[in-house]
Protein backbone atom coordinates (compact mmCIF):
# COMPACT_ATOMS: atom_id res chain seq x y z
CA UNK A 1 -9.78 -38.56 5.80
CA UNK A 2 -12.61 -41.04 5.52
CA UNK A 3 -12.57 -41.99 9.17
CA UNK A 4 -13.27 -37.56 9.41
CA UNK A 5 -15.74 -38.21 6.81
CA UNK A 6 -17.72 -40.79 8.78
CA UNK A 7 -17.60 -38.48 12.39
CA UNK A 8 -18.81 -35.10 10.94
CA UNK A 9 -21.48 -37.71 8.68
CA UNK A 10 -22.86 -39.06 12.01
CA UNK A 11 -22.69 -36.05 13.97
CA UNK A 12 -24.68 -33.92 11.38
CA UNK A 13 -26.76 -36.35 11.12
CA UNK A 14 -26.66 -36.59 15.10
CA UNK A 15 -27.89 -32.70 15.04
CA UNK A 16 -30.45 -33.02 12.54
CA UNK A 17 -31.91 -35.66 14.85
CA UNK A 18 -32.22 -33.31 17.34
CA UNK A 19 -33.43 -30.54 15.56
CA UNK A 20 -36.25 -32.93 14.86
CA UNK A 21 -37.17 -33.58 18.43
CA UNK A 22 -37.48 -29.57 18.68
CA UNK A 23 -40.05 -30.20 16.01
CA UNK A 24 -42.02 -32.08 18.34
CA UNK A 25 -41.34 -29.61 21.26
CA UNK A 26 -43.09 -26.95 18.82
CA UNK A 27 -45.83 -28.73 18.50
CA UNK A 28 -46.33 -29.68 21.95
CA UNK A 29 -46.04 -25.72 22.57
CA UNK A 30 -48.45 -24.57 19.66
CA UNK A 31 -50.71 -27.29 21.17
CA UNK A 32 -50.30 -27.15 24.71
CA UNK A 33 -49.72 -31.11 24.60
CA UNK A 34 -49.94 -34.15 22.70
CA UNK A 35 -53.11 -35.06 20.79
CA UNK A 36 -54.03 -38.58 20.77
CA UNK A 37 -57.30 -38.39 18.81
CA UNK A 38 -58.64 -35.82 16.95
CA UNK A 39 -59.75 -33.18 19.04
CA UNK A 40 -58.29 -34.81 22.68
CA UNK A 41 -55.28 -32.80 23.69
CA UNK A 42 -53.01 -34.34 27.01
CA UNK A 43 -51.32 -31.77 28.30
CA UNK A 44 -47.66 -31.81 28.05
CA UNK A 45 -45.50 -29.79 30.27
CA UNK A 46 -43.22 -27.78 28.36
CA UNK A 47 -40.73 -24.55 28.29
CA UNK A 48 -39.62 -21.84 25.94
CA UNK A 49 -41.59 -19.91 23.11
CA UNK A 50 -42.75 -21.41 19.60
CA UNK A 51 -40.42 -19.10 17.96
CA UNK A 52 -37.84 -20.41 20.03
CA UNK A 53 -38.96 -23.87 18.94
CA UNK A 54 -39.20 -22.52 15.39
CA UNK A 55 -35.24 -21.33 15.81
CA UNK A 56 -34.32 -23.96 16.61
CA UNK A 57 -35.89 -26.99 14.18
CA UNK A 58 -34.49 -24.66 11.35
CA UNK A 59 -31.41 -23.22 12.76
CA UNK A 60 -30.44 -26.80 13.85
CA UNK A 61 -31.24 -28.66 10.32
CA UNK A 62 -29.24 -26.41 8.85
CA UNK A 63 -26.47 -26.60 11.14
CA UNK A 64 -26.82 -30.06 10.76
CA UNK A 65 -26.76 -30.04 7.03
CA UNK A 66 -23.75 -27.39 7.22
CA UNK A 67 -21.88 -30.49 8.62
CA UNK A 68 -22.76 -32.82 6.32
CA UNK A 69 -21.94 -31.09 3.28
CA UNK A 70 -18.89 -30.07 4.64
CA UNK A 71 -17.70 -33.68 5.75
CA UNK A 72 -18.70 -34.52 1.98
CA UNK A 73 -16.78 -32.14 0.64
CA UNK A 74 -13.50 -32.70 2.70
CA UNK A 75 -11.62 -34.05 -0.12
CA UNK A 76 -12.34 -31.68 -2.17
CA UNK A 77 -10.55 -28.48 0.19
CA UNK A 78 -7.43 -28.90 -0.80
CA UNK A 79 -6.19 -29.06 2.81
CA UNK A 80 -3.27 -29.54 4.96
CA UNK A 81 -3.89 -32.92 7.49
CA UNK A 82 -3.83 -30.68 10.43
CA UNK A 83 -6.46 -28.16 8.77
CA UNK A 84 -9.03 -31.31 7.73
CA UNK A 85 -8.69 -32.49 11.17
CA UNK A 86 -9.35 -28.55 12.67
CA UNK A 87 -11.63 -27.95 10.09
CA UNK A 88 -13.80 -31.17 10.96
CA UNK A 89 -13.43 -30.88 14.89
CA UNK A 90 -14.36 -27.17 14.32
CA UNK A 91 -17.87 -27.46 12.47
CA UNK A 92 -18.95 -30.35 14.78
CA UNK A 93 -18.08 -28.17 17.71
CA UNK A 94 -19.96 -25.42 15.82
CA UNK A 95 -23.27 -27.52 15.28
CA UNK A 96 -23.46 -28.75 18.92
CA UNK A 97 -22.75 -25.28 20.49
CA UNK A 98 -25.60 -23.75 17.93
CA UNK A 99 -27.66 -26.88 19.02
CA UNK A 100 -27.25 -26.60 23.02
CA UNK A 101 -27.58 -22.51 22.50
CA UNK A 102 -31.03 -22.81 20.58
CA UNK A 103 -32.17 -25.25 23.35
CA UNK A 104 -31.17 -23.67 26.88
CA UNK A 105 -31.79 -20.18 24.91
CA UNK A 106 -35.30 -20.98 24.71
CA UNK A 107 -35.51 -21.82 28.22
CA UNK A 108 -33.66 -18.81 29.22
CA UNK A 109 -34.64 -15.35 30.29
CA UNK A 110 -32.66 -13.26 28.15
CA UNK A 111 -32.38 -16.08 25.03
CA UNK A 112 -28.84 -17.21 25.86
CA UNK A 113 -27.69 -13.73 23.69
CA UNK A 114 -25.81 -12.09 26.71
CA UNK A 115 -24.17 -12.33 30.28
CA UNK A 116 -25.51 -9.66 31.47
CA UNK A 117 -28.85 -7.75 31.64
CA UNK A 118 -30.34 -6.94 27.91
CA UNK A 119 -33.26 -5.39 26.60
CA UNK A 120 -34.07 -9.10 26.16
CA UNK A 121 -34.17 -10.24 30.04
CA UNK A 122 -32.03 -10.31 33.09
CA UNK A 123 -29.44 -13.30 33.09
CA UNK A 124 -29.22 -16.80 34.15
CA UNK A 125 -27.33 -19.39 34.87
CA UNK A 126 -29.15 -20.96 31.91
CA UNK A 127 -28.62 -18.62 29.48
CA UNK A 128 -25.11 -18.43 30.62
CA UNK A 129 -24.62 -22.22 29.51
CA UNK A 130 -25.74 -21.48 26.52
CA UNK A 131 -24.02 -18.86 25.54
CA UNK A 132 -20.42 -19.29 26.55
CA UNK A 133 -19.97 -22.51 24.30
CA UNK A 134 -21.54 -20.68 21.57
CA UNK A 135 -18.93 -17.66 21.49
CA UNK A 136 -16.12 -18.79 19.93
CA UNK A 137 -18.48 -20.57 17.08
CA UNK A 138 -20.00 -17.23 16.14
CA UNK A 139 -15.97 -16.60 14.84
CA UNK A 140 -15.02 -20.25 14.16
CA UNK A 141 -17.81 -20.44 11.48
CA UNK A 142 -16.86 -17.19 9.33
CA UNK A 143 -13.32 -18.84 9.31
CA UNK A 144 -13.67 -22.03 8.75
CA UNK A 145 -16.02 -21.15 5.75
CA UNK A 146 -13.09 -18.98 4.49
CA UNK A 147 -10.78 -21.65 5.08
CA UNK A 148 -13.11 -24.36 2.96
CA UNK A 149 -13.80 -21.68 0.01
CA UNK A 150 -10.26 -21.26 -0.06
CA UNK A 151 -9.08 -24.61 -0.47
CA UNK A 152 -12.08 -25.34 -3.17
CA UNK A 153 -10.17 -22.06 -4.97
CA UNK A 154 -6.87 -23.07 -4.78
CA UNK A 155 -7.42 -27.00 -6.02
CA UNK A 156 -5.78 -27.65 -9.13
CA UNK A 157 -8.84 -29.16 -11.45
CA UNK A 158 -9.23 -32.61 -12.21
């Protein structure tokens, strides 16, 4: 369990990272670039919206987070070997999807929310990437959480 302990530690810790660099691709949106003294602005190119941007420093921190509290919590679930080992694999998959669905999503023309023409935009082969890995994580999240809150129930106390 510790060696599970150690992989979802470094891979939330791996998303938060990330999330941080959208911080800086907010910035470079809100600004238009990257100012080097006060009041000189180099342009920078970039993509996407700063809501986008906004979505996805948050959204990704937590997700990040998510995956370190749960990898901290793993002895505590009260699960089987083969449920720890889902249950890990599952909210690191989740966190990655989320992270790679808030990036392309802001580079996409309909957000990454649908494969097919929405009020949002028409589709893309962008969009498309990130949405198909983040399907099944919409549903693996609800039931993994159930499956943690469950096992935190059912543990005997100490």
């Amino acid at each position: 369990m510790e060696r599970l302990q150690r992989i979802m530690l470094a891979n939330g810790l791996l998303v938060i990272l990330v999330s941080m660099l959208s911080g800086f691709m907010l910035m470079f949106n809100l600004l238009g670039g990257v100012e080097t003294w006060p009041g000189k602005i180099i342009p920078l190119p970039n993509y996407g919206t700063a809501d986008g941007w906004v979505k996805a420093h948050t959204g990704g921190a937590l997700n990040g987070v998510l995956v370190v509290i749960v990898g901290l919590a793993l002895p505590k679930l009260n699960l089987t070997p083969f449920m720890q080992k889902f249950s890990a694999w599952g909210f690191i998959y989740i966190a990655w999807s989320f992270t790679v669905f808030y990036w392309l999503g802001n580079a996409s023309s309909n957000r990454a929310l649908s494969m097919g023409p929405s009020p949002l935009g028409e589709p893309d082969l962008i969009g498309l990437i990130g949405f198909l890995p983040g399907v099944p994580s919409v549903f693996l999240v609800v039931f993994l959480l159930a499956v943690a809150a469950k096992g935190v129930l059912s543990s005997s106390g100490d």
